[in-house]
Protein backbone atom coordinates (compact mmCIF):
# COMPACT_ATOMS: atom_id res chain seq x y z
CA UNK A 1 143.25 -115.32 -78.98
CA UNK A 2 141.14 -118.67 -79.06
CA UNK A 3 142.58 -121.78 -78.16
CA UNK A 4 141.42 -124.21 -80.69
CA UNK A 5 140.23 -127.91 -79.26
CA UNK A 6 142.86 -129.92 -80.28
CA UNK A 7 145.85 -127.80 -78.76
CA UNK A 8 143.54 -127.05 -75.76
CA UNK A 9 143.29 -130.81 -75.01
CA UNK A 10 146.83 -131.39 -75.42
CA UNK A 11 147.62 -128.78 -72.78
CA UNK A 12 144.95 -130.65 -70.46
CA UNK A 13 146.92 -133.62 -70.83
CA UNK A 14 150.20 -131.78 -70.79
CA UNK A 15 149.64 -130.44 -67.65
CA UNK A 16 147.51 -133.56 -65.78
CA UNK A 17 150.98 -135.61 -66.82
CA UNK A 18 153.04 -132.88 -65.14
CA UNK A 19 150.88 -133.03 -61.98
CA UNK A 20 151.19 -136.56 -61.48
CA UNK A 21 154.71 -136.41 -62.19
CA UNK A 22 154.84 -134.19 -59.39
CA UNK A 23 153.16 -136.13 -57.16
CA UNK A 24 155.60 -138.83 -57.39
CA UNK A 25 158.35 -137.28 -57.02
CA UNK A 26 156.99 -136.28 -53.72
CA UNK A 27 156.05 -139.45 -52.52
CA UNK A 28 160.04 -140.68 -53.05
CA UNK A 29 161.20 -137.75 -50.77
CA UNK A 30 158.35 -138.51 -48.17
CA UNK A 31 159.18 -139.71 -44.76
CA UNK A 32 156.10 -142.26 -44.32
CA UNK A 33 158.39 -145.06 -44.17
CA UNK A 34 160.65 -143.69 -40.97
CA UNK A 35 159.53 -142.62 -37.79
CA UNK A 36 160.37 -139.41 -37.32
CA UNK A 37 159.11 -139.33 -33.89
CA UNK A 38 162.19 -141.54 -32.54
CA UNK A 39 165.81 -140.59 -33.08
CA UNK A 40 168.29 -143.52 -32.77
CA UNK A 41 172.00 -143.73 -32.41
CA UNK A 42 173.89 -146.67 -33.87
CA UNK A 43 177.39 -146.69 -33.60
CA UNK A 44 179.05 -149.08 -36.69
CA UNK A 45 181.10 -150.16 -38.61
CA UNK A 46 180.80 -148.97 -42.16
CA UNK A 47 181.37 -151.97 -44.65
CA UNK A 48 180.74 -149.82 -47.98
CA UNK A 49 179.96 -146.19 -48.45
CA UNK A 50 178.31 -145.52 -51.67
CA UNK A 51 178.24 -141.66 -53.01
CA UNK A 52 175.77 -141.80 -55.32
CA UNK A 53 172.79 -140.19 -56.38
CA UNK A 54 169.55 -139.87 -55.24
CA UNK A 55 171.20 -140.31 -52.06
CA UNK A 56 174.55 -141.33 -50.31
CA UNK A 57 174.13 -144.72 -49.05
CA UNK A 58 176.25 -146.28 -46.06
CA UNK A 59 176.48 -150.32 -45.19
CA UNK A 60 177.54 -151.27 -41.75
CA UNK A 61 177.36 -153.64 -38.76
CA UNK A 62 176.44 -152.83 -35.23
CA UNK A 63 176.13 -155.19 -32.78
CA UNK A 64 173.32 -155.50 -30.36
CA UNK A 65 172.96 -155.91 -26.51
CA UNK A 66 174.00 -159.47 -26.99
CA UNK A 67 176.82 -158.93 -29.44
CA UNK A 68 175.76 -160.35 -31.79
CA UNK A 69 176.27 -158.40 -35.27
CA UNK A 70 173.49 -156.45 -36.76
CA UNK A 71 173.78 -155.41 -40.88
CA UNK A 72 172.31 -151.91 -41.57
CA UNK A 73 171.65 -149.45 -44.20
CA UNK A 74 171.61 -145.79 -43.89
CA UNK A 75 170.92 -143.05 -46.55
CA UNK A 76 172.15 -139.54 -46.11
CA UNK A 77 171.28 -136.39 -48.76
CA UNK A 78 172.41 -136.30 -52.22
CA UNK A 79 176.05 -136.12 -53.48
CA UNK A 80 176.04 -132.60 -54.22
CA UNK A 81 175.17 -131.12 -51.23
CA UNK A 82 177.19 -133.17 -49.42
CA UNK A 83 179.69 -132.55 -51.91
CA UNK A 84 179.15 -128.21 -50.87
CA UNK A 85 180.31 -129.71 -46.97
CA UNK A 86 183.37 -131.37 -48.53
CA UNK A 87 182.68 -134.99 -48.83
CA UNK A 88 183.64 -136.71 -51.83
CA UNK A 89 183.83 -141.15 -52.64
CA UNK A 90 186.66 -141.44 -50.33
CA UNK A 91 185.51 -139.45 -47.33
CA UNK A 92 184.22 -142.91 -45.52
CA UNK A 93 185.99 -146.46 -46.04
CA UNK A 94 185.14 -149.96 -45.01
CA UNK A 95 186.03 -150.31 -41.42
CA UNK A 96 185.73 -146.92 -39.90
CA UNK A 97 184.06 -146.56 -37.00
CA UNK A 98 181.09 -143.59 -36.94
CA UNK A 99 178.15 -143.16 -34.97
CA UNK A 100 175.04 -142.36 -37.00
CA UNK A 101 172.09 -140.42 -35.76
CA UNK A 102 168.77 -141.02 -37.55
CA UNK A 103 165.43 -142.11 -37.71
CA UNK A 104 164.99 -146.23 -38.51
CA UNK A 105 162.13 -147.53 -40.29
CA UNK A 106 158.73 -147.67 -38.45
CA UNK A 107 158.47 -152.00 -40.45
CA UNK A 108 161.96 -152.70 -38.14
CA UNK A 109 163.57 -153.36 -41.17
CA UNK A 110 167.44 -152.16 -40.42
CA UNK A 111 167.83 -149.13 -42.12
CA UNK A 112 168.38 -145.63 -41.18
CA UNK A 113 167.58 -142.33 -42.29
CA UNK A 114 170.54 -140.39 -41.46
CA UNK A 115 170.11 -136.67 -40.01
CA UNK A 116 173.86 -136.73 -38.33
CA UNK A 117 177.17 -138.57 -38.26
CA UNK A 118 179.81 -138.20 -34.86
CA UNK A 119 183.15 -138.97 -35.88
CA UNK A 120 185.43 -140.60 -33.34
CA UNK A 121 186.99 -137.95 -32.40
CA UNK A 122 183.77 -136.56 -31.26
CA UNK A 123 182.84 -133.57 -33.99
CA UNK A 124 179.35 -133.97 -35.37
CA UNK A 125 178.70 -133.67 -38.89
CA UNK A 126 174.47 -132.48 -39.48
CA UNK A 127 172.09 -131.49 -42.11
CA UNK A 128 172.41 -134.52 -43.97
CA UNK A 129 168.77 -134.70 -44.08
CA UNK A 130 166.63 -131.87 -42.83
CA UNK A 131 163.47 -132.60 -45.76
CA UNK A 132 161.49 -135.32 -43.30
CA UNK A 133 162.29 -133.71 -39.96
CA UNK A 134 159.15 -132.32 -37.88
């Protein structure tokens, strides 16, 4: 069967659209923006915990050599598959105390991609973000 022009050009476009779709949704789950190469620890004080998708989002305050407070942001994996490891909205409230493990931003901005959480009783939680990891 022969593909007529017009249809054949709409597929062309069809699928060019779809590739460049893809190629964005790439370039949000790329890890250009962290340095992968460094793993930090931070241990905080969570002042909001946010399960929500794309990703679970954590606010909370370390302080530094000095003492002086430090406000950070850390994102973990998606709701759902933290959802699998039984976390849910109340898992994490303002004013626990958790030590994340992650990768900060290579600009110094303060935020964290998280790859692990210690609780303090000392059990690890991992694979909250395996996709940037080398």
């Amino acid at each position: 069967m022969r593909i007529k022009r017009p249809l054949g050009s709409a597929l062309l476009i069809v699928a060019a659209g779809l590739f460049l779709m893809s190629s964005s949704a790439s370039a949000h789950h790329g890890g250009a923006n962290y340095d992968t190469t460094k793993t930090v620890r931070l241990k905080g004080t969570i002042t909001e915990f946010r399960f929500i998708n794309p990703h679970v989002l954590f606010t909370f305050e370390v302080k530094d050599e000095n003492g002086e407070v430090q406000k950070w942001q850390g994102e973990a994996s998606n709701p759902l598959q933290l959802a699998r490891q039984g976390w849910n909205s109340k898992t994490f409230k303002p004013g626990d105390q958790i030590t994340f493990v992650g990768h900060a931003t290579k600009s110094g901005a303060k935020s964290l991609w998280i790859t692990s959480i210690v609780y303090p009783d000392g059990r690890e939680f991992t694979h909250l973000h395996n996709e940037y990891e080398n």
